[in-house]
N, C-alpha and C. Protein backbone atom coordinates (compact mmCIF):
# COMPACT_ATOMS: atom_id res chain seq x y z
N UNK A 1 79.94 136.90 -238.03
CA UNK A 1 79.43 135.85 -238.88
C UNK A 1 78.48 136.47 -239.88
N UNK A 2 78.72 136.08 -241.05
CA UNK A 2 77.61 136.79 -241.86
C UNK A 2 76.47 135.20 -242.75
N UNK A 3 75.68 136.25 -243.05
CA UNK A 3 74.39 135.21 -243.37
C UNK A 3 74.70 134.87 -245.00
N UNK A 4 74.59 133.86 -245.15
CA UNK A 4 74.43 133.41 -246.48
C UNK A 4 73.38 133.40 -247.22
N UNK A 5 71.97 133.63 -246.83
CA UNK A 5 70.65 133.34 -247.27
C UNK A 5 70.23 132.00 -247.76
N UNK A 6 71.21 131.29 -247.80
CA UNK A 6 70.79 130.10 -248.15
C UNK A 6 70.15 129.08 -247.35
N UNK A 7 69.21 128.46 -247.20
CA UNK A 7 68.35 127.60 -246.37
C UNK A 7 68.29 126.00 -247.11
N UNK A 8 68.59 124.95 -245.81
CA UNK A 8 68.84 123.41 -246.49
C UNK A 8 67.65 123.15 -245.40
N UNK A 9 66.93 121.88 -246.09
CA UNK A 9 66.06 121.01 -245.22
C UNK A 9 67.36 119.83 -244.41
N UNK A 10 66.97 119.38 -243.08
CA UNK A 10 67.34 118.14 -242.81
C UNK A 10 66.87 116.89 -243.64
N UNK A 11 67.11 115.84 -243.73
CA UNK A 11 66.60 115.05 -244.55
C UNK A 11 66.48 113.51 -243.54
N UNK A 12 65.47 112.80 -244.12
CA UNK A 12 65.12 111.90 -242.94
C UNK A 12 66.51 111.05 -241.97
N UNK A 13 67.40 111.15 -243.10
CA UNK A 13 68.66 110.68 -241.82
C UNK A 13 69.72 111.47 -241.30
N UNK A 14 69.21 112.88 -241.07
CA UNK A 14 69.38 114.07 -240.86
C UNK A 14 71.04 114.73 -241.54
N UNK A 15 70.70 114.51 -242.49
CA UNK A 15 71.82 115.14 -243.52
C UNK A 15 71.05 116.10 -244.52
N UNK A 16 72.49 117.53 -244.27
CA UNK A 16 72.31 118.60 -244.87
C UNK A 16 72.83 118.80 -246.18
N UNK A 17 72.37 119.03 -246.98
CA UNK A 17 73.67 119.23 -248.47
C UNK A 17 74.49 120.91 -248.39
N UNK A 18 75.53 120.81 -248.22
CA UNK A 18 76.20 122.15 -248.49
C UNK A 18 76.09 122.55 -250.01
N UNK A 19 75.71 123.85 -250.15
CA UNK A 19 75.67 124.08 -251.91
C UNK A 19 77.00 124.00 -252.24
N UNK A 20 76.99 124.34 -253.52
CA UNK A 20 78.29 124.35 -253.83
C UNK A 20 79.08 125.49 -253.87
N UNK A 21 78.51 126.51 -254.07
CA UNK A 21 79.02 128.07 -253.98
C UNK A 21 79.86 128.20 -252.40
N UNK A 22 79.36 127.24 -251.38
CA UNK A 22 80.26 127.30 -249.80
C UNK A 22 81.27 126.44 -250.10
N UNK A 23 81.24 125.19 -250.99
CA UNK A 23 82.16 124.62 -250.53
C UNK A 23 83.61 125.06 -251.70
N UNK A 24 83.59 125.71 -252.60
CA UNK A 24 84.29 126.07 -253.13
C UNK A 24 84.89 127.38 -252.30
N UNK A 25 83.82 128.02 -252.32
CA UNK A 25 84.50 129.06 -250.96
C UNK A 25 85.32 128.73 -249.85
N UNK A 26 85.03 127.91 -249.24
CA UNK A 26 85.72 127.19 -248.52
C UNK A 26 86.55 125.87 -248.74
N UNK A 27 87.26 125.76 -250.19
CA UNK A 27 88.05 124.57 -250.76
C UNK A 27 87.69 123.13 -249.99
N UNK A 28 86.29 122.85 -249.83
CA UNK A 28 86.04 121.36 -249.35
C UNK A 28 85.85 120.95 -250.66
N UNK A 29 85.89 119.39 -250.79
CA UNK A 29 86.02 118.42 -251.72
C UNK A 29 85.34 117.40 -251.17
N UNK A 30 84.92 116.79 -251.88
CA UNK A 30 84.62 114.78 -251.08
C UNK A 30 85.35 114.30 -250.71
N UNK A 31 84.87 113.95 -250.21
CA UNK A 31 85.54 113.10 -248.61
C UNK A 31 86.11 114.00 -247.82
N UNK A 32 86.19 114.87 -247.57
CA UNK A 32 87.49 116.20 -246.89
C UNK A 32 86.28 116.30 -245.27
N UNK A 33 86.74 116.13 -244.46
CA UNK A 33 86.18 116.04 -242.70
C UNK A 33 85.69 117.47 -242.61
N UNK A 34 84.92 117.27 -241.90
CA UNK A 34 84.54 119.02 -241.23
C UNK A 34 84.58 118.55 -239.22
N UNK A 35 84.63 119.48 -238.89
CA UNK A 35 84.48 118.98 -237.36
C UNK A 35 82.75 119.77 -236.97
N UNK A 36 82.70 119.80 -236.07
CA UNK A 36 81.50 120.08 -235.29
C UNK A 36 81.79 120.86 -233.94
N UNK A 37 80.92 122.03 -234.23
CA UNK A 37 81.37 122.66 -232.78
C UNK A 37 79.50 123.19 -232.26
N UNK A 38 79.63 123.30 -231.08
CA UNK A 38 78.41 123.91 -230.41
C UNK A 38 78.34 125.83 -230.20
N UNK A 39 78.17 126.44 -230.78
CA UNK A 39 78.52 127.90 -229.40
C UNK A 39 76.99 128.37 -229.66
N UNK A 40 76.77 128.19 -227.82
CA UNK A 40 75.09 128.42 -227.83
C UNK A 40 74.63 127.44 -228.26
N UNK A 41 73.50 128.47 -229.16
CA UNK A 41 72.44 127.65 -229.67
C UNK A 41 73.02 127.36 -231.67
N UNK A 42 74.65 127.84 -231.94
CA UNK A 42 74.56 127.72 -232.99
C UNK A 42 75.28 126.32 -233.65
N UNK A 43 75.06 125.64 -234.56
CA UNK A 43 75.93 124.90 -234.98
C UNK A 43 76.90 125.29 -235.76
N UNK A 44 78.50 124.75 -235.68
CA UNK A 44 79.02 125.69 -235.97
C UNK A 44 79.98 124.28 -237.05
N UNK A 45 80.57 124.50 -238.11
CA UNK A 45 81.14 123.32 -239.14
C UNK A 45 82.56 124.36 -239.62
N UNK A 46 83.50 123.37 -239.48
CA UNK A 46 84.81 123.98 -239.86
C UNK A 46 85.49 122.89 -240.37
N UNK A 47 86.27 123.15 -241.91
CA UNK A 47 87.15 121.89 -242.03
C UNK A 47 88.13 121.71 -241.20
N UNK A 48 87.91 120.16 -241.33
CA UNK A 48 88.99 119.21 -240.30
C UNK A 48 90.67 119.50 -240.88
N UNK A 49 91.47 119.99 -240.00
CA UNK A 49 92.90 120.19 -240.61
C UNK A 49 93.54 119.44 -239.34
N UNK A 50 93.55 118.26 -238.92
CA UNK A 50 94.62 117.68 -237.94
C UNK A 50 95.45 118.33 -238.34
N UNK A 51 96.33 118.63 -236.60
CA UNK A 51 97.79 119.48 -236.32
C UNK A 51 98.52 119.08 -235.16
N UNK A 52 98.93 119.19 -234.96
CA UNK A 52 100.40 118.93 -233.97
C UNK A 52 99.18 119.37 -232.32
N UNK A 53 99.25 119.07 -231.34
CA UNK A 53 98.57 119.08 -230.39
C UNK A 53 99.16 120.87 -229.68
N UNK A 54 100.38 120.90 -230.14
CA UNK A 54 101.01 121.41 -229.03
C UNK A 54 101.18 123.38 -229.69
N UNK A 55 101.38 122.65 -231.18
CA UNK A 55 102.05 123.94 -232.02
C UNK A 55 100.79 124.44 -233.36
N UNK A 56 100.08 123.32 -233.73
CA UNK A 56 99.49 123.08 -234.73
C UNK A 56 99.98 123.04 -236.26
N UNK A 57 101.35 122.54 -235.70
CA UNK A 57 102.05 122.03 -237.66
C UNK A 57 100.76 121.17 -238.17
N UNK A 58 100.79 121.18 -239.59
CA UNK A 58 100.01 119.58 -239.89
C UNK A 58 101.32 118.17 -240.51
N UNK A 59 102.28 118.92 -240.21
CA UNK A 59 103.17 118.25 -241.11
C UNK A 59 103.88 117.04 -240.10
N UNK A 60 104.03 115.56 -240.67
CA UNK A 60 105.32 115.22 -240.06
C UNK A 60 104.52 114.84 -238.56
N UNK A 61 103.22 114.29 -238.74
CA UNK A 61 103.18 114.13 -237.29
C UNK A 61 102.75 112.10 -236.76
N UNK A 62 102.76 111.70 -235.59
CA UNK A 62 102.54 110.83 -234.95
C UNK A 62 101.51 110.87 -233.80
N UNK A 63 101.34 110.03 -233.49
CA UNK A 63 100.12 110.11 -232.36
C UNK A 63 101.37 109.36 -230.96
N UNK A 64 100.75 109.85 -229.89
CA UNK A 64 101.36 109.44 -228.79
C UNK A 64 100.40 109.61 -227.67
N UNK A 65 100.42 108.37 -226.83
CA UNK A 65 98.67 108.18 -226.33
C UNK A 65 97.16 109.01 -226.67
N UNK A 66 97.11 108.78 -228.40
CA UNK A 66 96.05 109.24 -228.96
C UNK A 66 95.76 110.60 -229.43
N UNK A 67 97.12 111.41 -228.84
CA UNK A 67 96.93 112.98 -229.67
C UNK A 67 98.06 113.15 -230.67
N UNK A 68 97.94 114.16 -231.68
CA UNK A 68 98.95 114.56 -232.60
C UNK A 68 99.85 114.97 -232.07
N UNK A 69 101.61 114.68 -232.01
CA UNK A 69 102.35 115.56 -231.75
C UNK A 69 103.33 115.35 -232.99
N UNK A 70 103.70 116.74 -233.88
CA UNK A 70 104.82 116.68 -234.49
C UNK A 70 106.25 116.39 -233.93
N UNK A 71 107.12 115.91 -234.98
CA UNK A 71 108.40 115.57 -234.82
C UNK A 71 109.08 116.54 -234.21
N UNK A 72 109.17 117.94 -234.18
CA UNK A 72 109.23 118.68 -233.22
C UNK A 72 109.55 118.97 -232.27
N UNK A 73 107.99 119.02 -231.84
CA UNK A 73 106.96 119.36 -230.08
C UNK A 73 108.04 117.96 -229.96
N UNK A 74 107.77 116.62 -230.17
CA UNK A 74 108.27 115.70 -229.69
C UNK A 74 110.00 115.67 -229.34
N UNK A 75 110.38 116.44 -230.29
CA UNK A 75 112.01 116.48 -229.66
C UNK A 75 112.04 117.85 -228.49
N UNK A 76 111.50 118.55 -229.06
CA UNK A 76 111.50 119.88 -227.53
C UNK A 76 111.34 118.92 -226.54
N UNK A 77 110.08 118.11 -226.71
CA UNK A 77 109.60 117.76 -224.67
C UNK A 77 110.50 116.57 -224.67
N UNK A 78 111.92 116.40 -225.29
CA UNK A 78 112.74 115.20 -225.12
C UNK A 78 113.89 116.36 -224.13
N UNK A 79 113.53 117.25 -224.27
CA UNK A 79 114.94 118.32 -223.90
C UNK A 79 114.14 118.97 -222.76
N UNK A 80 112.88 118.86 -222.23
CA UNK A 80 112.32 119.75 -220.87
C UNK A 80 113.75 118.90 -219.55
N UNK A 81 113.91 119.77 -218.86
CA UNK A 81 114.79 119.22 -217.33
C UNK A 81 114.02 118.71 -216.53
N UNK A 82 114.35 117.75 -216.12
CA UNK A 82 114.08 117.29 -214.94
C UNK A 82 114.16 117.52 -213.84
């Protein structure tokens, strides 16, 4: 991981502003999701790319009791034996 030098205050409803030099680096836009991860003590922000649960297509997919599975994954596990 490398350091950016850049330093943001929290703000009273604890929102950070990303500059803009990261988010072009990293092609975020408005409105575009980031997720949230913990490791340790660090906070860790990655854009949100929903994918297929199984394969991680983003393409072509459905939810089936609440996770992503592409059209796919979904015909493979139509063909597992019984």
């Amino acid at each position: 991981m490398k350091s950016t030098g850049i330093v943001r205050p929290i703000d009273d409803l604890g929102r950070i502003v990303l500059p803009i030099e990261i988010r072009k680096t990293m092609e975020l836009n408005p409105r575009d999701s980031l997720e949230i991860f913990i490791d340790g003590n660090r906070i860790v922000l990655q854009k949100y790319n929903p994918g297929c649960l199984f394969c991680g297509n983003p393409d072509d997919l459905c939810f089936y009791k609440g996770k992503l599975i592409c059209s796919e994954c979904v015909e493979a596990l139509g063909n597992i034996p019984r």
